[in-house]
PDB file of N, CA and C in Angstrom:
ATOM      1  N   UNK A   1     -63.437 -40.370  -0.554  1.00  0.00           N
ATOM      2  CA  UNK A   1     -62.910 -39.835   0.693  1.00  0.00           C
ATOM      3  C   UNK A   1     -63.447 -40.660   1.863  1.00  0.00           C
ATOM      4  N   UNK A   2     -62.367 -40.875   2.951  1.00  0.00           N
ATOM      5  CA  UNK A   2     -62.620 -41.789   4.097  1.00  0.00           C
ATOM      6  C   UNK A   2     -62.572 -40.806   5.212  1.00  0.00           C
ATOM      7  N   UNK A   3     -63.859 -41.247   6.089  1.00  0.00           N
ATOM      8  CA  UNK A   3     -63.531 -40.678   7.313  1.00  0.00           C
ATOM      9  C   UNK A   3     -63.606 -41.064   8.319  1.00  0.00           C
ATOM     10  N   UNK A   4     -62.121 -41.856   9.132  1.00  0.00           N
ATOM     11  CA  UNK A   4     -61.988 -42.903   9.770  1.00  0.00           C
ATOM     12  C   UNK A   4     -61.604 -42.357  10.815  1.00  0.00           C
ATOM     13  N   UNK A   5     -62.713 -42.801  12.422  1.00  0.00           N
ATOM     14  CA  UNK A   5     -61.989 -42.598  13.747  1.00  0.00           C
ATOM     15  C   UNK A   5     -61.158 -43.726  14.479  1.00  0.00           C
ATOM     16  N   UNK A   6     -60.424 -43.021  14.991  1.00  0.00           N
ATOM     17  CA  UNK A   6     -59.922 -44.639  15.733  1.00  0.00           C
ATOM     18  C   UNK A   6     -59.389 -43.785  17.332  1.00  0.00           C
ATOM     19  N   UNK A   7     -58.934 -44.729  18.474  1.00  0.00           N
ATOM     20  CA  UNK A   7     -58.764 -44.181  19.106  1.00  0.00           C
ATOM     21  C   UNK A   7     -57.601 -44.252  20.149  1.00  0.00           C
ATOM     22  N   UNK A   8     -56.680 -43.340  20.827  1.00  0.00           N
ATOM     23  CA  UNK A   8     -55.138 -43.829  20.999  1.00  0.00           C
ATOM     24  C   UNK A   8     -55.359 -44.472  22.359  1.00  0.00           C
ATOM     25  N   UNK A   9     -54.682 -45.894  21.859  1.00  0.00           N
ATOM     26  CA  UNK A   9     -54.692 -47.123  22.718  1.00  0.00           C
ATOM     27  C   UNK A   9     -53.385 -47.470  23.769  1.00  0.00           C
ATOM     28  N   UNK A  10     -52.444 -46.602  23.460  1.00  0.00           N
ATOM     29  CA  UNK A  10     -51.198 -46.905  24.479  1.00  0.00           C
ATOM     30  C   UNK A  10     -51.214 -46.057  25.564  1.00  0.00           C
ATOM     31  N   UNK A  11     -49.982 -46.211  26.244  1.00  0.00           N
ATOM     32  CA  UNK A  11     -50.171 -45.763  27.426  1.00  0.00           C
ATOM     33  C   UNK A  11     -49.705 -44.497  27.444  1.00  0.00           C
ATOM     34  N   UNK A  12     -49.479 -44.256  26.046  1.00  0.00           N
ATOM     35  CA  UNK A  12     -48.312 -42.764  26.569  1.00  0.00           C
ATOM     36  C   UNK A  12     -48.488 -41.483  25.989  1.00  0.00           C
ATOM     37  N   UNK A  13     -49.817 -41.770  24.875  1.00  0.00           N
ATOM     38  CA  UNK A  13     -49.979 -40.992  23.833  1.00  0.00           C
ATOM     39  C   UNK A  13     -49.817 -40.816  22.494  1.00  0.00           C
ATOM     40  N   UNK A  14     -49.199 -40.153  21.765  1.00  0.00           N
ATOM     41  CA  UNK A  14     -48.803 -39.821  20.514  1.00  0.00           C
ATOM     42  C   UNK A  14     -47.750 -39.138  20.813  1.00  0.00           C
ATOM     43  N   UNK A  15     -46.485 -39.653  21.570  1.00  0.00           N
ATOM     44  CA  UNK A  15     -45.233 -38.837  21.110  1.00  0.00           C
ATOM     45  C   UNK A  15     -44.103 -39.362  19.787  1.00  0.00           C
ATOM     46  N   UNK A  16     -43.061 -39.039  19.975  1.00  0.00           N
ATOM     47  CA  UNK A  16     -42.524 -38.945  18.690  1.00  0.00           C
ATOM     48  C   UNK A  16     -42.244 -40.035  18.220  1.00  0.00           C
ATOM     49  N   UNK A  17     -41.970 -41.903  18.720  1.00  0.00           N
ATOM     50  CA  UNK A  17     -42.266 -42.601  18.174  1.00  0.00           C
ATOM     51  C   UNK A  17     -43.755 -43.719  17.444  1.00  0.00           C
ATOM     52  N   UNK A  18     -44.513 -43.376  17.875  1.00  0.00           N
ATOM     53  CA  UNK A  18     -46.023 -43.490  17.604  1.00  0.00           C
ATOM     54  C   UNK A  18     -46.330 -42.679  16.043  1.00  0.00           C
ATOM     55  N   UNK A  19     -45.832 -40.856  16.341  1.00  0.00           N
ATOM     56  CA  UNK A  19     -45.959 -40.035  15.452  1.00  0.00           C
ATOM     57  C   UNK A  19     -45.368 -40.666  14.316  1.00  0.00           C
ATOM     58  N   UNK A  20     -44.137 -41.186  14.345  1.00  0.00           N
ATOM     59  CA  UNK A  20     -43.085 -41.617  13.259  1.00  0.00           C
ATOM     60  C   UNK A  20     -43.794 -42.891  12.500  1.00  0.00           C
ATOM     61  N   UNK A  21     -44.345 -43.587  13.091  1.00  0.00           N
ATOM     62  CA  UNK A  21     -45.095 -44.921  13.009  1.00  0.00           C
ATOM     63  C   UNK A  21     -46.116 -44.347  11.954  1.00  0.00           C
ATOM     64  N   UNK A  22     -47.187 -43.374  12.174  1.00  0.00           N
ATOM     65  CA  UNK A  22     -48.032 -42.653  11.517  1.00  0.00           C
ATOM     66  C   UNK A  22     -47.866 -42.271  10.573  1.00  0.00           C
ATOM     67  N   UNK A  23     -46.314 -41.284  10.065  1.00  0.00           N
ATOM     68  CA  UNK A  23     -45.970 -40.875   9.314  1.00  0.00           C
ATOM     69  C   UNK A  23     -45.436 -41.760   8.475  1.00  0.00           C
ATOM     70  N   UNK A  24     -44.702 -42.712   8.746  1.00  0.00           N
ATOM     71  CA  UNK A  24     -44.523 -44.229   7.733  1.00  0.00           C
ATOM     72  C   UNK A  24     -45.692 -44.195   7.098  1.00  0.00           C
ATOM     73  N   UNK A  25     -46.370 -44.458   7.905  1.00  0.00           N
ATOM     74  CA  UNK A  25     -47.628 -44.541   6.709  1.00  0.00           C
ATOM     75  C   UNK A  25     -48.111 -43.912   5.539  1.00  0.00           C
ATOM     76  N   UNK A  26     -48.572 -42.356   6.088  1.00  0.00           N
ATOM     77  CA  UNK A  26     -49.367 -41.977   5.472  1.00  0.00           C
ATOM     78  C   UNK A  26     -47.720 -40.869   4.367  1.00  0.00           C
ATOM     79  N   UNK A  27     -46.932 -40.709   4.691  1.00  0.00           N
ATOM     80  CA  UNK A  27     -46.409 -40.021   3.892  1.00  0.00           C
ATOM     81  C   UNK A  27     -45.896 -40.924   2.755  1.00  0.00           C
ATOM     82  N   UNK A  28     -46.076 -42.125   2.904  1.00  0.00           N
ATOM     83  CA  UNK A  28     -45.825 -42.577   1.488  1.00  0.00           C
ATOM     84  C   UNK A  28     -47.125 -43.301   0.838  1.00  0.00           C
ATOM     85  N   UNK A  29     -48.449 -42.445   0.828  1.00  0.00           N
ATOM     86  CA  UNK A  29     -49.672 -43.178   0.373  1.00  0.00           C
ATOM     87  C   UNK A  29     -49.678 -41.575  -0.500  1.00  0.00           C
ATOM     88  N   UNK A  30     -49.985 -42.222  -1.576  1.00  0.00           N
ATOM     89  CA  UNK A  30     -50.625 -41.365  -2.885  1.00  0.00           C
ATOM     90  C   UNK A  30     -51.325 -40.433  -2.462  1.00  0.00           C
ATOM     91  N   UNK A  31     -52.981 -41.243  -1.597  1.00  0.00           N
ATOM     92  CA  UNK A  31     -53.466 -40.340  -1.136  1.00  0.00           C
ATOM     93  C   UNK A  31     -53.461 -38.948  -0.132  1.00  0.00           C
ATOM     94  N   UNK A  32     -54.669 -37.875   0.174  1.00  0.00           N
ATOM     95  CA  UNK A  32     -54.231 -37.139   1.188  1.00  0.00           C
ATOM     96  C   UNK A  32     -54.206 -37.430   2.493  1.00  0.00           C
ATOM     97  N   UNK A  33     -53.819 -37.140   3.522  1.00  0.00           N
ATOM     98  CA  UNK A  33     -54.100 -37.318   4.850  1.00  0.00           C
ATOM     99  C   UNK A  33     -54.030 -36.686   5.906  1.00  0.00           C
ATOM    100  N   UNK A  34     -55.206 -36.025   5.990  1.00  0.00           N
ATOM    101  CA  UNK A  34     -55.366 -35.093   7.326  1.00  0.00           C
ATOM    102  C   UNK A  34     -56.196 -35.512   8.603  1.00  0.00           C
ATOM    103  N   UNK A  35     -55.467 -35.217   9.584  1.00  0.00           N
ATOM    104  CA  UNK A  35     -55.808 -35.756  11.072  1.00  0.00           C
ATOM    105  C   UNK A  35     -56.501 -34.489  11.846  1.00  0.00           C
ATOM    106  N   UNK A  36     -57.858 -35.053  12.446  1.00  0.00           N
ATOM    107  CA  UNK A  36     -58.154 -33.952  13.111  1.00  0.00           C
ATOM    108  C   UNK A  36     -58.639 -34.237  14.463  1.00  0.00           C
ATOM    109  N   UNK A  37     -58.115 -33.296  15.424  1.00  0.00           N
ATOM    110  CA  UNK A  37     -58.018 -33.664  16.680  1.00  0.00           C
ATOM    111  C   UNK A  37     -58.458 -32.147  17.464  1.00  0.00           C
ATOM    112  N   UNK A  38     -59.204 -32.251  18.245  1.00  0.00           N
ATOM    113  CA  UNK A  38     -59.345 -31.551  19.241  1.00  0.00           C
ATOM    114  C   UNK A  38     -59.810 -29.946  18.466  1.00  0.00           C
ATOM    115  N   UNK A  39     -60.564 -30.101  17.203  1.00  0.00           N
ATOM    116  CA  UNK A  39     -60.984 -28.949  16.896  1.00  0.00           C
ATOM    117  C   UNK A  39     -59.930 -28.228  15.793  1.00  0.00           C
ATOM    118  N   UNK A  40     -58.517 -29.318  16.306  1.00  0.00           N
ATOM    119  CA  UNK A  40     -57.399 -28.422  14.696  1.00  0.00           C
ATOM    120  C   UNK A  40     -57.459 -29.537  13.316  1.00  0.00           C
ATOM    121  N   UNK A  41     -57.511 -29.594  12.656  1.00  0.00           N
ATOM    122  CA  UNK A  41     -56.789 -30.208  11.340  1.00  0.00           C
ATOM    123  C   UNK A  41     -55.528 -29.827  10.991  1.00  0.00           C
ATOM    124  N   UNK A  42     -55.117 -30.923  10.633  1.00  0.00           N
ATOM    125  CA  UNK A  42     -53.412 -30.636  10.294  1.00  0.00           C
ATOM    126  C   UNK A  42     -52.920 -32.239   9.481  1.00  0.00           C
ATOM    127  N   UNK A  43     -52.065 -31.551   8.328  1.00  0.00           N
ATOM    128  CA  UNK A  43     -51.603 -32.577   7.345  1.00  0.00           C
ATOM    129  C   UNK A  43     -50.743 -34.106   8.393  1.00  0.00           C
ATOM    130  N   UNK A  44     -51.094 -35.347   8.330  1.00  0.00           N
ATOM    131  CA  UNK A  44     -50.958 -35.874   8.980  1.00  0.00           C
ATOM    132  C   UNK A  44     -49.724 -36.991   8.407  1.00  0.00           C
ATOM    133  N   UNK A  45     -49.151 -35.991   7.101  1.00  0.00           N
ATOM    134  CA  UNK A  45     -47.915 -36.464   6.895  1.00  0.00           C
ATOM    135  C   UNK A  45     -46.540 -35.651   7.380  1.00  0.00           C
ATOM    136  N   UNK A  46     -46.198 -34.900   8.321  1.00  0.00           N
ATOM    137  CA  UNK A  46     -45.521 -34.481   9.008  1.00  0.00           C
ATOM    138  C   UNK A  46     -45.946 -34.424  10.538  1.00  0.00           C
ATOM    139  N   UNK A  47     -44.655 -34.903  10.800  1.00  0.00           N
ATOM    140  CA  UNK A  47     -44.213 -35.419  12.389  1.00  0.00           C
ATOM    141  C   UNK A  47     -44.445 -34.419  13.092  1.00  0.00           C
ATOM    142  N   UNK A  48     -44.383 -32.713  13.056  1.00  0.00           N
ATOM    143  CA  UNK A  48     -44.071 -31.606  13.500  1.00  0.00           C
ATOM    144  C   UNK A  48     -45.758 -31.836  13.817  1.00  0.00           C
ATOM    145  N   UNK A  49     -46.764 -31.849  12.666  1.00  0.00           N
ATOM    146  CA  UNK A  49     -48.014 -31.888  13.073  1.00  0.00           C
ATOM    147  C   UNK A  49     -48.721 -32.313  13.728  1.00  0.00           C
ATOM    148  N   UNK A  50     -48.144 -33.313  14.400  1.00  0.00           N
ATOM    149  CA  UNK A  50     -48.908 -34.876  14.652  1.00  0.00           C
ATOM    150  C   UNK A  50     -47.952 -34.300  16.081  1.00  0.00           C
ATOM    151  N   UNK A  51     -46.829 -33.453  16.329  1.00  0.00           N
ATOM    152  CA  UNK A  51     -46.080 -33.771  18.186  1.00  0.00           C
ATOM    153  C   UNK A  51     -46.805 -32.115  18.431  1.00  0.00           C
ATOM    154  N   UNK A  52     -47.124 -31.461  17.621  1.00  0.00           N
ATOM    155  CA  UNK A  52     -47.718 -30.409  18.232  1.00  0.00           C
ATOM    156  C   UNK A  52     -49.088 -30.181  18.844  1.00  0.00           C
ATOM    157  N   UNK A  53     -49.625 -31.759  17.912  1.00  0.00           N
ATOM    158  CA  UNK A  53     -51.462 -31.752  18.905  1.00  0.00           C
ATOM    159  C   UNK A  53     -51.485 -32.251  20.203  1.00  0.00           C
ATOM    160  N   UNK A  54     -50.106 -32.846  20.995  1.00  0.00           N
ATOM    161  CA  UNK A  54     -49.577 -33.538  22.079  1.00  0.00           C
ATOM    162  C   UNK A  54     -50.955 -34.271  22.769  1.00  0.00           C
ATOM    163  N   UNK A  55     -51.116 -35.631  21.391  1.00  0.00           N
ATOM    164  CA  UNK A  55     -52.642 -36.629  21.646  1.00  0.00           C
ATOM    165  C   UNK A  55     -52.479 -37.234  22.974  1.00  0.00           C
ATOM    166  N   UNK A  56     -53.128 -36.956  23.836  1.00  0.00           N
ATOM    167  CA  UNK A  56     -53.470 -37.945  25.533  1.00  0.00           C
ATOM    168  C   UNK A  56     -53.373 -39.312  24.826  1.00  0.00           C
ATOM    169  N   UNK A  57     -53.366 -40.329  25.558  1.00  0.00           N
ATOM    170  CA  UNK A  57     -53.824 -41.747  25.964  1.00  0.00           C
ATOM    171  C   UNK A  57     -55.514 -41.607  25.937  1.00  0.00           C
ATOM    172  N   UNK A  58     -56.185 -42.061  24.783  1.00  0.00           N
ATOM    173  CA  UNK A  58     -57.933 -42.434  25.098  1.00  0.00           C
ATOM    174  C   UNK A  58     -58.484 -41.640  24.199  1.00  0.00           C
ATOM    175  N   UNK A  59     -57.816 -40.633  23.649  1.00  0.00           N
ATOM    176  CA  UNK A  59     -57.629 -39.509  22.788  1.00  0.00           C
ATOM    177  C   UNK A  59     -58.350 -40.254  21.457  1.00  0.00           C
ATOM    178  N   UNK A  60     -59.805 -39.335  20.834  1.00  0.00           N
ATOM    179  CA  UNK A  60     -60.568 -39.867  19.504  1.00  0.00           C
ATOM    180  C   UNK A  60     -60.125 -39.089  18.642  1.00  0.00           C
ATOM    181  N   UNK A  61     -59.861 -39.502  17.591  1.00  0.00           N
ATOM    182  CA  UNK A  61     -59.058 -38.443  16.084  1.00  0.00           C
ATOM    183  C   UNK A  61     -59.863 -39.387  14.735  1.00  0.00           C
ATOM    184  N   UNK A  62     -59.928 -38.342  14.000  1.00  0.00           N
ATOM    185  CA  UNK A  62     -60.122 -38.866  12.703  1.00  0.00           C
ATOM    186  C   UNK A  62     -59.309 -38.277  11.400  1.00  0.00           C
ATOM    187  N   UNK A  63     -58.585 -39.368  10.608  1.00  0.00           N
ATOM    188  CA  UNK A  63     -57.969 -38.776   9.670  1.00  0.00           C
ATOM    189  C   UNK A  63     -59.017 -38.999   8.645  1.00  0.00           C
ATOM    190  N   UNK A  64     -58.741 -37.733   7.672  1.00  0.00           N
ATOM    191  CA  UNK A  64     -59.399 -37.742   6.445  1.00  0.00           C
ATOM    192  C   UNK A  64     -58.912 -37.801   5.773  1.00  0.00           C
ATOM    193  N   UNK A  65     -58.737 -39.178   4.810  1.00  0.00           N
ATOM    194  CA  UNK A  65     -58.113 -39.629   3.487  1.00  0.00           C
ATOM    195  C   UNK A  65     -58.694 -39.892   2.411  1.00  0.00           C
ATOM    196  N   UNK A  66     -58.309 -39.136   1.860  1.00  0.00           N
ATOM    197  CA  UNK A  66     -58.733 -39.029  -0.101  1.00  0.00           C
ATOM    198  C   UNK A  66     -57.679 -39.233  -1.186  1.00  0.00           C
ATOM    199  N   UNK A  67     -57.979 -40.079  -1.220  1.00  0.00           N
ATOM    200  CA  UNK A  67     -57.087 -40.669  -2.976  1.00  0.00           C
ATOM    201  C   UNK A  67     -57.263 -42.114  -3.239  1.00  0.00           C
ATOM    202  N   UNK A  68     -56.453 -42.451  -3.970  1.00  0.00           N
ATOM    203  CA  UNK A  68     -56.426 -43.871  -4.762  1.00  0.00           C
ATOM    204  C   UNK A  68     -56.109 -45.107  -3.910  1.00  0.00           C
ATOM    205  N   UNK A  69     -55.529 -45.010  -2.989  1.00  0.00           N
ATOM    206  CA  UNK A  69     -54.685 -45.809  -1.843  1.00  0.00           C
ATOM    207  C   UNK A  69     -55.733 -45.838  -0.587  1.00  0.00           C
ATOM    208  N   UNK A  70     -57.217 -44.974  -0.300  1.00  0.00           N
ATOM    209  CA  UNK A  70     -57.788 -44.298   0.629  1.00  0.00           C
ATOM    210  C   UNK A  70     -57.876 -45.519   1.737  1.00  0.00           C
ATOM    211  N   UNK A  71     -58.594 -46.491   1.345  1.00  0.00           N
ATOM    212  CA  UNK A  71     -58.611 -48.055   2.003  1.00  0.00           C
ATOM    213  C   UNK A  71     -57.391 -48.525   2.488  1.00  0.00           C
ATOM    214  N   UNK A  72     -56.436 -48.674   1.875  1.00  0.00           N
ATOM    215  CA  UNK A  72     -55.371 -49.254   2.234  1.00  0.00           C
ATOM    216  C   UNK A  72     -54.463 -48.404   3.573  1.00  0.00           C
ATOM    217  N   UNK A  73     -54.673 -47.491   3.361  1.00  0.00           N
ATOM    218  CA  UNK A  73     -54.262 -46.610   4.209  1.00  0.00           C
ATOM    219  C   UNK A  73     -55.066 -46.438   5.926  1.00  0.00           C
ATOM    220  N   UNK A  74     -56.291 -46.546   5.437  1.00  0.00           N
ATOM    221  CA  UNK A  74     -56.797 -46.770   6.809  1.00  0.00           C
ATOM    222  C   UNK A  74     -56.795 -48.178   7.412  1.00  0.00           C
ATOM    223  N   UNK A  75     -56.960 -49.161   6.726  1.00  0.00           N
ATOM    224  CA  UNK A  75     -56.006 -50.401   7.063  1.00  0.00           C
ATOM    225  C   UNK A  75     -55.131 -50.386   7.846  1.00  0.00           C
ATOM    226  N   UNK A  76     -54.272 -49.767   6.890  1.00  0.00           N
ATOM    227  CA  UNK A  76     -52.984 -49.593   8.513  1.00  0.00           C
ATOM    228  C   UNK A  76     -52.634 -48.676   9.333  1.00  0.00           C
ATOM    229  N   UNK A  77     -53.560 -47.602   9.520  1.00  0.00           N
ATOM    230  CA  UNK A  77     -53.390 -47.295  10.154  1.00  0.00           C
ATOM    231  C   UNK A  77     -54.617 -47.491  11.350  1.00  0.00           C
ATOM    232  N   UNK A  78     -55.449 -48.292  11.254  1.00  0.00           N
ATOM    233  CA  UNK A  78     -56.305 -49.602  12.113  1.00  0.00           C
ATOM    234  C   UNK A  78     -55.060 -50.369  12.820  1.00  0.00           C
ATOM    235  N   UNK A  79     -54.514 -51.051  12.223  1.00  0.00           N
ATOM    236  CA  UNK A  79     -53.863 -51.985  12.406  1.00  0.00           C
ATOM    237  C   UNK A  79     -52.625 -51.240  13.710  1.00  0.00           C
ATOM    238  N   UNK A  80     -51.778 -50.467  12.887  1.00  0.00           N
ATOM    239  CA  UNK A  80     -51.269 -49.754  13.784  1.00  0.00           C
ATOM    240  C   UNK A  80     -51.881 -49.436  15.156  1.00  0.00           C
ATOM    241  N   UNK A  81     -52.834 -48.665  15.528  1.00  0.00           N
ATOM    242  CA  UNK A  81     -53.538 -48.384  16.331  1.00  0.00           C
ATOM    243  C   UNK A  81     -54.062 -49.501  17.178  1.00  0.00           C
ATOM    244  N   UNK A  82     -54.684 -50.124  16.780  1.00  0.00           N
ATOM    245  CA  UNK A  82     -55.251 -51.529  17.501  1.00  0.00           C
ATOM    246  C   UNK A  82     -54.153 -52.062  18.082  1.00  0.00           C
ATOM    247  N   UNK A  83     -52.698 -51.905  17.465  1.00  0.00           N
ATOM    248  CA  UNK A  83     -51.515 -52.579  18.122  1.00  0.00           C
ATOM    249  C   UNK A  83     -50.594 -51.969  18.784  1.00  0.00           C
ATOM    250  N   UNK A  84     -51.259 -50.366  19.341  1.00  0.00           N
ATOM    251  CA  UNK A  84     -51.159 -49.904  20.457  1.00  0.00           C
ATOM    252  C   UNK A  84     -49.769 -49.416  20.061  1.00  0.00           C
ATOM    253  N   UNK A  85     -49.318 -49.075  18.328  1.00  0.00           N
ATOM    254  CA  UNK A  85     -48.346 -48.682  17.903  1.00  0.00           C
ATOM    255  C   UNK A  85     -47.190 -49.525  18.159  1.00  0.00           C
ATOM    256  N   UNK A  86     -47.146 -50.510  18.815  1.00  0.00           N
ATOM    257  CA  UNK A  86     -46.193 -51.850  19.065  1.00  0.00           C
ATOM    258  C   UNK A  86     -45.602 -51.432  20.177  1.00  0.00           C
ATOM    259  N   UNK A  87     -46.115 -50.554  21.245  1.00  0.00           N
ATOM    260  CA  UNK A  87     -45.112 -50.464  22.557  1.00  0.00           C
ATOM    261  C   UNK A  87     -45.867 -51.122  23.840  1.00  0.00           C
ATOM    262  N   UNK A  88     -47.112 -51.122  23.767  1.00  0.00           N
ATOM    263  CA  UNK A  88     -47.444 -51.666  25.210  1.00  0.00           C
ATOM    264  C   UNK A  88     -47.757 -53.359  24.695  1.00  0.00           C
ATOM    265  N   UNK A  89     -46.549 -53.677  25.942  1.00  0.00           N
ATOM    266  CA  UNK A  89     -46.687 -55.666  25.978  1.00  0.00           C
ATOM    267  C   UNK A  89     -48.470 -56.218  26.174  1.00  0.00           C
ATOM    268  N   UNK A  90     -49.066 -56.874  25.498  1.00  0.00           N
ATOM    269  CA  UNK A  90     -50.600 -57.265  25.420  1.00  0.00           C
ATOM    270  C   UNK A  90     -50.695 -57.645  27.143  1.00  0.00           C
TER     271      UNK A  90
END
């Protein structure tokens, strides 16, 4: 089990394309993946979960991933994140 923070780097938050970006991910990894933010946990393979924590800009979260894929998964979703989900121009 991984327990990886990272922290939201764009300008706009976590709305529903960011969320969708997230959910690419983790809903097709073997492993589990739960995101916890602001005191809730919630399965961080549905979109509904991820637009109802409505994440600020600067916003610290950590998903907790457990399974076979656990590494690979926080990989990209590093990667993702660091790249500011692909909307703000560098």
């Amino acid at each position: 089990m991984i327990k990886h923070k990272l922290i939201v780097q764009n300008s706009l938050g976590i709305h529903t394309r960011p969320a969708g970006h997230i959910v690419n991910i983790t809903s097709t990894a073997q492993s589990s993946v739960d995101l916890v933010y602001s005191g809730q946990k919630v399965n961080a393979k549905s979109i509904l979960n991820l637009m109802m924590l409505a994440i600020e800009p600067g916003a610290e979260m950590e998903f907790i991933i457990d399974g076979k894929d656990e590494n690979k998964v926080a990989d990209e979703l590093t990667e993702l994140f660091n790249n500011k989900f692909y909307e703000d121009a560098s």
